[in-house]
Protein backbone atom coordinates (compact mmCIF):
# COMPACT_ATOMS: atom_id res chain seq x y z
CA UNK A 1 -5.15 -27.21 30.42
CA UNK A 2 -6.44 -23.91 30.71
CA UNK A 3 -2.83 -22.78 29.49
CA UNK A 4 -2.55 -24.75 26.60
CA UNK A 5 -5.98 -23.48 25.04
CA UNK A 6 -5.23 -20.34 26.15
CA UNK A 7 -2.14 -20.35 24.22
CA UNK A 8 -3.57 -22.01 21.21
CA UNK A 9 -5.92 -19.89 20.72
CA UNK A 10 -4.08 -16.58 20.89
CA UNK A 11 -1.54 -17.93 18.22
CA UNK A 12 -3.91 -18.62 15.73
CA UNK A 13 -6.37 -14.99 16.02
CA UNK A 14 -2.98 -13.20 16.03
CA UNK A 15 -1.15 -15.34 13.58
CA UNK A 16 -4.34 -14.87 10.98
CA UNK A 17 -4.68 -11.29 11.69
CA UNK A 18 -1.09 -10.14 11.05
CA UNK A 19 -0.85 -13.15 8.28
CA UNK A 20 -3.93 -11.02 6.44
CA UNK A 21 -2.05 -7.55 7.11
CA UNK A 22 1.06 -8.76 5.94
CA UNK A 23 -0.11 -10.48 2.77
CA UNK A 24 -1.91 -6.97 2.03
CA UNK A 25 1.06 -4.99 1.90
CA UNK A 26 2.96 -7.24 0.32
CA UNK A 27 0.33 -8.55 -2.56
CA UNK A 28 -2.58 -6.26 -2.67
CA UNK A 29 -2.44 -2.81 -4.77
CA UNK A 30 -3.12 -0.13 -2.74
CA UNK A 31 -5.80 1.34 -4.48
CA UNK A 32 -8.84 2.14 -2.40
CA UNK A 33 -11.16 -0.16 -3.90
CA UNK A 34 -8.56 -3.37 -4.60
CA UNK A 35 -7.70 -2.96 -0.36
CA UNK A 36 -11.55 -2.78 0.67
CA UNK A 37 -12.77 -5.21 -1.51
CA UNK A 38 -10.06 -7.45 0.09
CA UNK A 39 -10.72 -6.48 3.27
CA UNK A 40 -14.29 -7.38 2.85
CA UNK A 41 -13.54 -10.74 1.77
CA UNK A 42 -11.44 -11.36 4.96
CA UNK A 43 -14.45 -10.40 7.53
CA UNK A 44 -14.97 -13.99 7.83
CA UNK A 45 -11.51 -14.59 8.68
CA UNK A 46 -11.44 -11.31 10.91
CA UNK A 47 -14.66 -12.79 12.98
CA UNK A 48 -12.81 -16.08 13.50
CA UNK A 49 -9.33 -15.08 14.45
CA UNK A 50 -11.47 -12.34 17.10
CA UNK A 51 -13.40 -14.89 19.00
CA UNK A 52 -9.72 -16.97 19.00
CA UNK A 53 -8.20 -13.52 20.48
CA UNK A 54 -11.29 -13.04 22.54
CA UNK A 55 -11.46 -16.42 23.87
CA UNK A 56 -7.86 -17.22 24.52
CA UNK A 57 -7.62 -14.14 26.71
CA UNK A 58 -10.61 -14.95 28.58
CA UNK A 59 -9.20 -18.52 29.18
CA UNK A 60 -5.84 -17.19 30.08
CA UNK A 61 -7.15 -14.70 32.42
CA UNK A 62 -8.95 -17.91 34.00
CA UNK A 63 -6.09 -19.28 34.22
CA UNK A 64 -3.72 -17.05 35.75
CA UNK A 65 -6.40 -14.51 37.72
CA UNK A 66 -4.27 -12.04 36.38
CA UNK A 67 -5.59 -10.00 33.04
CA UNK A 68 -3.05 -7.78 32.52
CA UNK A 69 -0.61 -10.65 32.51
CA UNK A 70 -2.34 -12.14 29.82
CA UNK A 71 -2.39 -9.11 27.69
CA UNK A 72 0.82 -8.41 28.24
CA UNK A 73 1.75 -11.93 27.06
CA UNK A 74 -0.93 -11.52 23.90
CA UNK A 75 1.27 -8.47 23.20
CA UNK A 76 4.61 -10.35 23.23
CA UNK A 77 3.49 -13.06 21.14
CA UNK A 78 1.91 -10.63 18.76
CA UNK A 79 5.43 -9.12 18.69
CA UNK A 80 6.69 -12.54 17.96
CA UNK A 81 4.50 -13.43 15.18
CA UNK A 82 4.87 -10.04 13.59
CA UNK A 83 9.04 -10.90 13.33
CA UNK A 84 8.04 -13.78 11.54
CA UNK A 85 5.30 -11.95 9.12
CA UNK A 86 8.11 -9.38 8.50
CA UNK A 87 10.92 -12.41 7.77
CA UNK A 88 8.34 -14.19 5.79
CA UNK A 89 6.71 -12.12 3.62
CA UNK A 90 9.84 -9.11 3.54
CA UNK A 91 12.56 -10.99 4.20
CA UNK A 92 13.62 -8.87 6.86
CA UNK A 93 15.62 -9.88 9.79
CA UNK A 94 15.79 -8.39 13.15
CA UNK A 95 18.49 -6.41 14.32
CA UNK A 96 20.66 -6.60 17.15
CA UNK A 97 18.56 -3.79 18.88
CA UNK A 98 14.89 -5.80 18.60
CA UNK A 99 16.31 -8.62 20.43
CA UNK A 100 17.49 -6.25 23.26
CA UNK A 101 13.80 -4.46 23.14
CA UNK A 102 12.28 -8.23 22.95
CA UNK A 103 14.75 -9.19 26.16
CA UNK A 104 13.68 -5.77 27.58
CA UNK A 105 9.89 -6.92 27.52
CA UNK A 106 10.53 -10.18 28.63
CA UNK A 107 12.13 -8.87 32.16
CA UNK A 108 9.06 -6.73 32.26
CA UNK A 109 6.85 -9.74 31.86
CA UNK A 110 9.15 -11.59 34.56
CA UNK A 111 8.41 -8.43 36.75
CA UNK A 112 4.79 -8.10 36.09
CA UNK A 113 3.91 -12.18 37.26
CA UNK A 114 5.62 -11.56 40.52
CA UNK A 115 3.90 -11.02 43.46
């Protein structure tokens, strides 16, 4: 069960952060005071998706008894999400060479659960 909240919880801090990055660059002028005045509006949304980020790697690393593993999947996922920021928000879609990098990283997360 540990998994599943782990999981959860990870998806939705990284999903919000990159979701408030990518509607910045997209939406928001980037004048100094139209970015910081939007960034201080999202600190509540910043706090949240942390302690999601915070606690999903804590239950992960409960989980598995391995930290790195879990950071290494936080990264991957991350990775993940930001494709579909960049699809949804630029319309951009991934090459043939980011699918090789994202198979490249998934050996390497094969590699680093081993014992």
């Amino acid at each position: 069960m540990l998994y599943l909240y782990s999981l959860a919880l990870l998806f939705v801090g990284l999903t919000a952060i990159n979701l408030i990055f990518s509607y910045q660059s997209k939406h928001i002028d980037p004048q100094f005071w139209t970015t910081f005045l939007f960034q201080l509006t999202m600190i509540p949304i910043f706090f949240v998706a942390n302690m999601c980020i915070g606690y999903g790697v804590k239950f992960g690393s409960k989980a598995t008894h391995n930290l790195a593993y879990v950071l290494v999947f936080s990264k991957c996922l991350e990775i993940l999400i930001a494709l579909w920021m960049g699809y949804w928000f630029l319309k951009e879609v991934p090459s043939w060479k980011t699918w090789i990098g994202l198979g490249f990283i998934a050996v390497g997360v094969v590699l680093v659960k081993q014992k």
